[in-house]
Protein backbone atom coordinates (compact mmCIF):
# COMPACT_ATOMS: atom_id res chain seq x y z
CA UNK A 1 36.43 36.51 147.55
CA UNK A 2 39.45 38.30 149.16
CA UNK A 3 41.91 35.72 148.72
CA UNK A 4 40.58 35.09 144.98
CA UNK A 5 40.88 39.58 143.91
CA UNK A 6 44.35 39.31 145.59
CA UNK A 7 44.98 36.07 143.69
CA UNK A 8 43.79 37.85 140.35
CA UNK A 9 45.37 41.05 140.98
CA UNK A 10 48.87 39.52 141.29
CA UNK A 11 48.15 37.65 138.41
CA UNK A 12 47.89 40.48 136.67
CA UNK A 13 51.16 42.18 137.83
CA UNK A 14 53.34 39.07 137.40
CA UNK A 15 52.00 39.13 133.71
CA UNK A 16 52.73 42.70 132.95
CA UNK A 17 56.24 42.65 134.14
CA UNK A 18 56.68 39.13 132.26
CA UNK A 19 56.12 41.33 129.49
CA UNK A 20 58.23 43.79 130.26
CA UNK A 21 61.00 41.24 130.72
CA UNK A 22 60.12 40.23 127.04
CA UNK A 23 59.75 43.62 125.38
CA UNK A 24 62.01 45.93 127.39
CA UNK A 25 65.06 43.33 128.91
CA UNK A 26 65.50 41.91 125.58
CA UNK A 27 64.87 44.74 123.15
CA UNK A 28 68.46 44.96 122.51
CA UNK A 29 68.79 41.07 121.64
CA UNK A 30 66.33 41.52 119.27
CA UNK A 31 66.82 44.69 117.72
CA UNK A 32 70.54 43.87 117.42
CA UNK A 33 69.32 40.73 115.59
CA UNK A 34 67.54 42.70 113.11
CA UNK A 35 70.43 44.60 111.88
CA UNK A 36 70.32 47.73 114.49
CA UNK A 37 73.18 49.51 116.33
CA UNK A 38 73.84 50.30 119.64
CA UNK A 39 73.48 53.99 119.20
CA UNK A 40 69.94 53.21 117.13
CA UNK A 41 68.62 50.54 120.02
CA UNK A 42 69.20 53.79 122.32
CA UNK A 43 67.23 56.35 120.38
CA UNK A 44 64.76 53.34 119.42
CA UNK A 45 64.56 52.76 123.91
CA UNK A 46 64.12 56.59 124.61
CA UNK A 47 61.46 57.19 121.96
CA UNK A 48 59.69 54.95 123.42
CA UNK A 49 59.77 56.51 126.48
CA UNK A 50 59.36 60.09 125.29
CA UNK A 51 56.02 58.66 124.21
CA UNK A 52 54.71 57.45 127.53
CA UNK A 53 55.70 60.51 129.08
CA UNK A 54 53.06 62.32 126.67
CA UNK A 55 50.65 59.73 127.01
CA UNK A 56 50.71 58.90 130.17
CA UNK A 57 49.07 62.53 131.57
CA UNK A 58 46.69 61.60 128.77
CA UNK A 59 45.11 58.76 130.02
CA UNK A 60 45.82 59.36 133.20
CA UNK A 61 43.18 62.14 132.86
CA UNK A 62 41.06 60.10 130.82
CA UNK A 63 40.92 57.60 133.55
CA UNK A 64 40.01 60.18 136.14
CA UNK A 65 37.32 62.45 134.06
CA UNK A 66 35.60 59.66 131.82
CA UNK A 67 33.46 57.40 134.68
CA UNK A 68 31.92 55.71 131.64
CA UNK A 69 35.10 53.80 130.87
CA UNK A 70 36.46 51.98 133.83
CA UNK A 71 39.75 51.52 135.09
CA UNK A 72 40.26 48.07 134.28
CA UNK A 73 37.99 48.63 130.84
CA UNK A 74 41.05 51.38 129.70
CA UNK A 75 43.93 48.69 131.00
CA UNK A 76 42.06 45.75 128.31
CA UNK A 77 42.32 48.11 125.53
CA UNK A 78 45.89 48.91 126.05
CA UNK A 79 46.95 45.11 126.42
CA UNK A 80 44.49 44.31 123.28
CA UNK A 81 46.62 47.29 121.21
CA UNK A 82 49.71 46.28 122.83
CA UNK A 83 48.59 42.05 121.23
CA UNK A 84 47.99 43.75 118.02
CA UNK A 85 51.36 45.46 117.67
CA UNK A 86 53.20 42.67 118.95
CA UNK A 87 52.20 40.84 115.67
CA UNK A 88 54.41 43.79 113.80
CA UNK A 89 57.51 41.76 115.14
CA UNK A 90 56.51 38.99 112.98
CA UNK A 91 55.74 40.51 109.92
CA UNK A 92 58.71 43.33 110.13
CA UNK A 93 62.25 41.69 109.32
CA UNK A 94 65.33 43.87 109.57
CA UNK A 95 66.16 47.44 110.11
CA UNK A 96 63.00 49.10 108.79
CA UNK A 97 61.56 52.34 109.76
CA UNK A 98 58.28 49.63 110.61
CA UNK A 99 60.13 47.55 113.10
CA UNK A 100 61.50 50.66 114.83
CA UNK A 101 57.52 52.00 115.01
CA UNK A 102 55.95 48.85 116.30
CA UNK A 103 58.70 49.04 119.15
CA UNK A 104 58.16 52.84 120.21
CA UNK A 105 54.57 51.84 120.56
CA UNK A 106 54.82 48.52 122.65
CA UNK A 107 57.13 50.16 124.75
CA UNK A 108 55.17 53.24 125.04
CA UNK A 109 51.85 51.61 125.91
CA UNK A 110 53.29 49.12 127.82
CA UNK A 111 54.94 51.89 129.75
CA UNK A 112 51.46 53.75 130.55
CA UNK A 113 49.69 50.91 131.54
CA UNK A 114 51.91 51.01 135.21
CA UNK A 115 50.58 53.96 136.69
CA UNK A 116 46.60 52.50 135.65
CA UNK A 117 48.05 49.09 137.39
CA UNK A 118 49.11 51.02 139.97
CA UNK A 119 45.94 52.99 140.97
CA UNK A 120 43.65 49.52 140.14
CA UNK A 121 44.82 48.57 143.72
CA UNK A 122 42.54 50.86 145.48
CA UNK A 123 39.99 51.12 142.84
CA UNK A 124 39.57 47.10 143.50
CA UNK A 125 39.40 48.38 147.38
CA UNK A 126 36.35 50.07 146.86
CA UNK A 127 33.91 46.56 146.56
CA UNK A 128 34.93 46.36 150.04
CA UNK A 129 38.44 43.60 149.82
CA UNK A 130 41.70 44.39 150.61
CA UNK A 131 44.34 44.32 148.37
CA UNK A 132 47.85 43.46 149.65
CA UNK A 133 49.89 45.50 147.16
CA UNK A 134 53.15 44.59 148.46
CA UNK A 135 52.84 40.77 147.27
CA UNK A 136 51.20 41.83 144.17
CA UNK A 137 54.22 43.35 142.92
CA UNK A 138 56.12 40.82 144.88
CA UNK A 139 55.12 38.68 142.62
CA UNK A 140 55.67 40.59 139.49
CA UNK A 141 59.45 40.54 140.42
CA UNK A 142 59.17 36.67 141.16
CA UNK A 143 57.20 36.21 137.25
CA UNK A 144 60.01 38.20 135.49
CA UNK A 145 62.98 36.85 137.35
CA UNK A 146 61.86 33.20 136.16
CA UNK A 147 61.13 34.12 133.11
CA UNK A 148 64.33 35.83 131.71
CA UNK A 149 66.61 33.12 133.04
CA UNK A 150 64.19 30.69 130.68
CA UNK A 151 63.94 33.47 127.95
CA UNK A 152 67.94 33.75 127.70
CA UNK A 153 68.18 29.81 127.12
CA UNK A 154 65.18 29.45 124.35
CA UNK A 155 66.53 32.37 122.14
CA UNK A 156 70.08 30.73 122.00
CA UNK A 157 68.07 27.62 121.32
CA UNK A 158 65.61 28.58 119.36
CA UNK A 159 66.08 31.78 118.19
CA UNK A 160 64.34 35.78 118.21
CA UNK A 161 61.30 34.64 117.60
CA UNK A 162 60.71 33.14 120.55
CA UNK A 163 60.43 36.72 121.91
CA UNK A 164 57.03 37.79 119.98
CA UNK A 165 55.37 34.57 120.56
CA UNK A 166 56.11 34.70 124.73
CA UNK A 167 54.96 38.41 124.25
CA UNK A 168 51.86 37.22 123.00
CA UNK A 169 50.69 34.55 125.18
CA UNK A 170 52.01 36.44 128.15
CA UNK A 171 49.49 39.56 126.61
CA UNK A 172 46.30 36.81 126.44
CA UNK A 173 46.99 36.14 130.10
CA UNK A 174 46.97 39.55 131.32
CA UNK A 175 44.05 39.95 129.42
CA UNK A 176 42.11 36.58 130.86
CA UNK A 177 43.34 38.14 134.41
CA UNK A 178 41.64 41.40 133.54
CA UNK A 179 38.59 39.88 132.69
CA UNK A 180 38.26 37.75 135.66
CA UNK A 181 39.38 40.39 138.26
CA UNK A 182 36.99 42.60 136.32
CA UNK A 183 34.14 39.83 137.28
CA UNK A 184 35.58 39.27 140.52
CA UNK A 185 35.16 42.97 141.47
CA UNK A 186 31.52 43.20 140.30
CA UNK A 187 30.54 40.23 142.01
CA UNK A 188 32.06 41.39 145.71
CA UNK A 189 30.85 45.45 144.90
CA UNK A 190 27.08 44.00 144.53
CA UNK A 191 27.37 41.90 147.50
CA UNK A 192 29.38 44.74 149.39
CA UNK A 193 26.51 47.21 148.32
CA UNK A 194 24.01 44.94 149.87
CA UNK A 195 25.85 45.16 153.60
CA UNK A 196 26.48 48.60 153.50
CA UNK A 197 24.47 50.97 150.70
CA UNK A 198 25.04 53.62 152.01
CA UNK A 199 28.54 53.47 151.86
CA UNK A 200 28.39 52.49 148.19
CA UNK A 201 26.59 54.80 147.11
CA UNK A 202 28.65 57.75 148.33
CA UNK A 203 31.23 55.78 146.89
CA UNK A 204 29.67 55.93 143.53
CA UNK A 205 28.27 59.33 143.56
CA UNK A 206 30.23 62.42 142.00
CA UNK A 207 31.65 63.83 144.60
CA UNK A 208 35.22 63.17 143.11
CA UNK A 209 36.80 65.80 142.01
CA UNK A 210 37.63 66.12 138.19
CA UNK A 211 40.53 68.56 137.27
CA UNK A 212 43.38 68.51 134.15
CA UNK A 213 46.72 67.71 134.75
CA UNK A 214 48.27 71.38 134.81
CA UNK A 215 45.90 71.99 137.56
CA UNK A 216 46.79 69.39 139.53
CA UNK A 217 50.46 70.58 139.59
CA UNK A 218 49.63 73.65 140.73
CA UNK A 219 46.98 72.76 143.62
CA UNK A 220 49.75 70.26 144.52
CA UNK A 221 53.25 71.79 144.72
CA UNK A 222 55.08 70.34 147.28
CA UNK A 223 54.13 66.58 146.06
CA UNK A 224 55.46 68.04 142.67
CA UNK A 225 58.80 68.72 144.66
CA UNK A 226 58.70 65.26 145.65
CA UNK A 227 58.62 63.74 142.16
CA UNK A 228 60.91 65.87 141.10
CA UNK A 229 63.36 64.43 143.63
CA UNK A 230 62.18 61.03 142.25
CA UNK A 231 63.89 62.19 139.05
CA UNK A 232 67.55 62.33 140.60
CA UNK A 233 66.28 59.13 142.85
CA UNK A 234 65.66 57.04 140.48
CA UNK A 235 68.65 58.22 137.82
CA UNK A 236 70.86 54.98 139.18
CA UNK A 237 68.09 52.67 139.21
CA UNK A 238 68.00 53.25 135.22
CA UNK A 239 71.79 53.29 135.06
CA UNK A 240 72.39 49.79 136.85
CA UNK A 241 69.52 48.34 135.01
CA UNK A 242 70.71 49.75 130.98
CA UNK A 243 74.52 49.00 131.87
CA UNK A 244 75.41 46.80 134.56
CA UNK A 245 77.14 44.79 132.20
CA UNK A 246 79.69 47.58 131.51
CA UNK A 247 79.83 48.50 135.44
CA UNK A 248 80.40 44.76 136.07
CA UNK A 249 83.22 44.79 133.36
CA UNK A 250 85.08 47.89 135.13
CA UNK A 251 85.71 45.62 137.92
CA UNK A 252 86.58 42.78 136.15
CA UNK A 253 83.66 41.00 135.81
CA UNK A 254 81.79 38.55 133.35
CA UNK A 255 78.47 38.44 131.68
CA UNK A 256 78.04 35.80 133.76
CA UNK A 257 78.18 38.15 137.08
CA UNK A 258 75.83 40.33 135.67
CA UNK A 259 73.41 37.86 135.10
CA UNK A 260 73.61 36.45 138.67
CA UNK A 261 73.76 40.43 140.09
CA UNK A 262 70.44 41.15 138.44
CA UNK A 263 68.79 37.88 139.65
CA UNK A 264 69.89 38.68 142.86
CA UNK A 265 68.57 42.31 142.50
CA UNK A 266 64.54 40.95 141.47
CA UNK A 267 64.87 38.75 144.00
CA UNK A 268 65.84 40.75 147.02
CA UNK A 269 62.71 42.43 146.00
CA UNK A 270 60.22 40.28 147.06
CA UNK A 271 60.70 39.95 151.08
CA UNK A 272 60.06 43.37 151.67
CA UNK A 273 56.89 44.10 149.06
CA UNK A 274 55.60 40.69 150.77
CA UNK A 275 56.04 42.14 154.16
CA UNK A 276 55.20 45.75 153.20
CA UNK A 277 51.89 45.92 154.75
CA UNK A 278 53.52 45.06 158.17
CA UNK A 279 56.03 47.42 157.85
CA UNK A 280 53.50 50.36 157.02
CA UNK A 281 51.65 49.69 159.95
CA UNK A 282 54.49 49.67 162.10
CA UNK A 283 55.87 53.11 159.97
CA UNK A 284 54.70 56.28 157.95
CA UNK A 285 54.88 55.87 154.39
CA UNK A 286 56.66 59.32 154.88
CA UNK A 287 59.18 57.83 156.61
CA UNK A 288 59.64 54.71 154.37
CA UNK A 289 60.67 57.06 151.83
CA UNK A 290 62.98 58.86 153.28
CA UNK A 291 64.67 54.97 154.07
CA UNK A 292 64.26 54.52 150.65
CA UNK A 293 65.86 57.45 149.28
CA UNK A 294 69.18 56.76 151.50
CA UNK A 295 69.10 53.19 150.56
CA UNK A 296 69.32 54.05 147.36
CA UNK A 297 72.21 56.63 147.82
CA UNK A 298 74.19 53.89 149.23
CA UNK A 299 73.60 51.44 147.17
CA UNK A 300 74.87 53.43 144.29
CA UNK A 301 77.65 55.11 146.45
CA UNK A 302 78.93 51.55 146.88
CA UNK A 303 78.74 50.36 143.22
CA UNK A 304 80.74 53.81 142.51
CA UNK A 305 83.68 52.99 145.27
CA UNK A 306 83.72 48.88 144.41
CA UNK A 307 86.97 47.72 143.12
CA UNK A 308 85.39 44.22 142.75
CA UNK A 309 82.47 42.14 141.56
CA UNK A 310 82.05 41.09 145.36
CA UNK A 311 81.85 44.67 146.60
CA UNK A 312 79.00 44.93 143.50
CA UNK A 313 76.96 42.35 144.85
CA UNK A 314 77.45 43.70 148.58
CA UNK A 315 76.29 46.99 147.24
CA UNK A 316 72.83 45.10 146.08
CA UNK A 317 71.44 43.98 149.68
CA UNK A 318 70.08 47.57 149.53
CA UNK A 319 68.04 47.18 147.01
CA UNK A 320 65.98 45.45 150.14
CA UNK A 321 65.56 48.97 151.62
CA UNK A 322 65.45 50.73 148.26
CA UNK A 323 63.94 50.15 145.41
CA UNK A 324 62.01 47.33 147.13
CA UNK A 325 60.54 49.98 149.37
CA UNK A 326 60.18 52.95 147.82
CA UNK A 327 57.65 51.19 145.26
CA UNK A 328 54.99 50.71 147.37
CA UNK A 329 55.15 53.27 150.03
CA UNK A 330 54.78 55.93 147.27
CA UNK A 331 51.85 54.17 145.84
CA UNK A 332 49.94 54.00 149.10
CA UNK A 333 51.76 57.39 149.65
CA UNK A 334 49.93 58.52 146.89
CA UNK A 335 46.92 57.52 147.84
CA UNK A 336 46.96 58.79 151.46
CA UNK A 337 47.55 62.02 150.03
CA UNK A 338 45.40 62.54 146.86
CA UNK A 339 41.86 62.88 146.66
CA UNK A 340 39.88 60.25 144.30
CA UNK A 341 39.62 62.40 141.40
CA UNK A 342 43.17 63.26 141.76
CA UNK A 343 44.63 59.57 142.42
CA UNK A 344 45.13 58.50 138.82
CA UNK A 345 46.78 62.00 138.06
CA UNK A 346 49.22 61.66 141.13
CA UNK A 347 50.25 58.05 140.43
CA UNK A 348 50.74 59.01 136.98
CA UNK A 349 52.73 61.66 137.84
CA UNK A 350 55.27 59.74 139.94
CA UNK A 351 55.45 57.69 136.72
CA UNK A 352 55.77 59.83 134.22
CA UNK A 353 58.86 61.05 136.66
CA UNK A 354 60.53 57.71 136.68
CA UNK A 355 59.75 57.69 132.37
CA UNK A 356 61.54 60.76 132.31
CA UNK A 357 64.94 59.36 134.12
CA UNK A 358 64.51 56.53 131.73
CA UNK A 359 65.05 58.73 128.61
CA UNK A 360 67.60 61.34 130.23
CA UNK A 361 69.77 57.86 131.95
CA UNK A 362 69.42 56.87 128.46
CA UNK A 363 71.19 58.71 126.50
CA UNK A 364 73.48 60.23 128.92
CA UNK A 365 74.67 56.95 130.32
CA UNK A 366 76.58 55.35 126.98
CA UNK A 367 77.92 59.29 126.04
CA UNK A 368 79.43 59.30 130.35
CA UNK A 369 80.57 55.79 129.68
CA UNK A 370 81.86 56.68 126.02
CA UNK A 371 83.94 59.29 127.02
CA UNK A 372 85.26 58.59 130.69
CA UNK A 373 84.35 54.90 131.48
CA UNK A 374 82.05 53.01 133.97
CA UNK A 375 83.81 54.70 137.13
CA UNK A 376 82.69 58.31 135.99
CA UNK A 377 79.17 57.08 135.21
CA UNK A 378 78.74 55.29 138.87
CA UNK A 379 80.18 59.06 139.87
CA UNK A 380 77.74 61.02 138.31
CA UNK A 381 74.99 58.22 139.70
CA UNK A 382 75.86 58.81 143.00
CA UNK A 383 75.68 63.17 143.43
CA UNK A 384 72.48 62.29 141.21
CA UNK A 385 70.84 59.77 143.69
CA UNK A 386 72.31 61.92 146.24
CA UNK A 387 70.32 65.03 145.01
CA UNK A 388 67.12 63.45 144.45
CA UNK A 389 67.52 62.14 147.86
CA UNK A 390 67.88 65.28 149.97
CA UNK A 391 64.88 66.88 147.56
CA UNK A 392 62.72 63.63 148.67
CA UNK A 393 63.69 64.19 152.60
CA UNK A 394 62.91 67.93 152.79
CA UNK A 395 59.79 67.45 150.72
CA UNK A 396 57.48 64.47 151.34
CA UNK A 397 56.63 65.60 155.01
CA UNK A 398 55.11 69.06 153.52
CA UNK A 399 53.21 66.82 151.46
CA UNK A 400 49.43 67.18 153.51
CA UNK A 401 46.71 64.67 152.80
CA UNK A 402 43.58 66.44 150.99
CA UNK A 403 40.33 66.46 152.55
CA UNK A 404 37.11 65.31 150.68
């Protein structure tokens, strides 16, 4: 039963970043094939994002306060929304106010269904299995990586509508994984329940604690601290994904480099989220994000100082101690830290922080590049990453686990 959740679960995460390689990496090829602009893909893109940021609080608390409607019962209904708005990119042709709808939504949804993904790690925990988070999303990286290197070839082949019709199969099978993790849970909780029911029944009394979001801030201030760092943090992470084609040009570099820079980039990902679990017994989770937060600075630091494509793929073995490692400890982080009717809120949170550098990266990032080049932006990156950093190190260790 362990091996199969873990199996499942993965299954699940390699699916919903499959789809995020579909309806987030190649937004612009599609939208750009429908008669947008640049400038109109942007807005379109931060929208999107402004959206999640709204909703995800909202079901964030929904998923915490509403016991009635499991975790994994809210994530079906998003992908079954997400399956029927995909169908808008079929129906929709050109630049139509329509088109530009169906998009803010996908994104958006898509968007709040991480945090939910997320937190389903150590509601799945609770029938008594554990789930290895760290391959999980390993595999995620693995799924996406594959799948825009095939994606790239079949709409030069075939054309843009290849792009609904992946999003929708890729949507079933998240689904089919959701239902079949969802039966996989019930059947170990009963037989869990039967070794030990005492144990599952406190878990399933109500002694979690229900509060709203604004609340939650304000019992927990110095993890708020912490995500705000997350906001500088994570500001180059958005800038190298939305325009390393224009960093990689400042250096003299082809379309081709980028491609190979951001395969390299998913797939540095995966030895450390494989090996995570033996690194966080070995290490704090505090401690694994402080790591993070320098590996991040320097990663950036060298993309701003490269005069080369070589010194730009240098610059990405980092992402092994960055982004790579940041992800998980501050999900388990998270969940050291929070108390159950707060762990939704507080993974949520973190997201809704990372949304937020989305939009503000953005916009900012084509004006910076716009008006004083690729150099500048990398710059302005750096003293970002920098800042979030040194927020992140003098915060997460005030951070104090809550008591039951």
């Amino acid at each position: 039963m362990k091996r199969l959740l873990n199996f499942e679960y993965a299954c699940i995460h390699g699916t919903y970043w499959m789809f995020y390689g579909v309806a987030s990496s190649f937004a612009s090829v599609f939208l750009l094939a429908r008669g947008y602009s640049s400038s109109q893909i942007g807005v379109t893109l931060a929208a999107a994002n402004i959206l999640a940021v709204v909703l995800q609080p909202m079901v964030a608390d929904l998923a915490d306060r509403i016991k009635r409607l499991s975790l994994i019962g809210i994530t079906e209904i998003l992908t079954i929304m997400m399956m029927a708005v995909t169908v808008g990119l079929f129906i929709f042709d050109g630049r139509t106010a329509a088109l530009c709808t169906t998009f803010v939504l996908l994104i958006a949804w898509h968007t709040v269904l991480h945090p939910l993904l997320n937190s389903l790690t150590f509601k799945l925990e609770e029938c008594g299995v554990a789930i290895n988070f760290g391959v999980a999303r390993s595999m995620g990286s693995l799924a996406y990586s594959a799948l825009v290197a095939v994606l790239g070839t079949l709409v030069e082949e075939r054309g843009i509508l290849v792009l609904p019709i992946t999003g929708e199969i890729i949507l079933a099978m998240l689904l089919i994984s959701l239902i079949f993790t969802k039966k996989s849970y019930d059947q170990a909780r009963r037989i869990n329940a039967k070794k030990a029911p005492a144990a599952a029944e406190k878990r399933n009394g109500k002694d979690e604690e229900s509060i709203n979001l604004w609340q939650f801030i304000k019992n927990n201030k110095p993890f708020f601290l912490v995500n705000l760092g997350v906001i500088g943090l994570y500001f180059s992470n958005s800038i190298l994904n939305n325009y390393m084609m224009q960093i990689v040009a400042s250096v003299g570099g082809s379309s081709q480099d980028m491609g190979w820079i951001l395969s390299l980039m998913a797939f540095l990902e995966i030895p450390t989220m494989i090996c995570f679990n033996f690194l966080r017994k070995k290490f704090s989770c505090q401690l694994l994000i402080k790591t993070a937060a320098v590996g991040f600075t320097a990663k950036i630091g060298i993309c701003y100082l490269a005069g080369s494509v070589a010194m730009i793929f240098v610059a990405q073995v980092f992402q092994l101690v960055s982004f790579a490692l940041f992800l998980p400890a501050m999900v388990h982080f998270i969940d050291e830290v929070m108390r159950k009717g707060e762990a939704v809120k507080g993974q949520a949170l973190f997201t809704t922080m990372i949304t937020i550098t989305t939009v503000f990266s953005s916009l900012i990032g084509g004006m910076i590049i716009d008006a004083s080049g690729a150099k500048m932006l990398t710059m302005v990156s750096t003293l970002a990453t920098a800042a979030g950093a040194v927020i992140i190190i003098a915060a997460v260790d005030r951070v104090k686990p809550k008591t039951e």
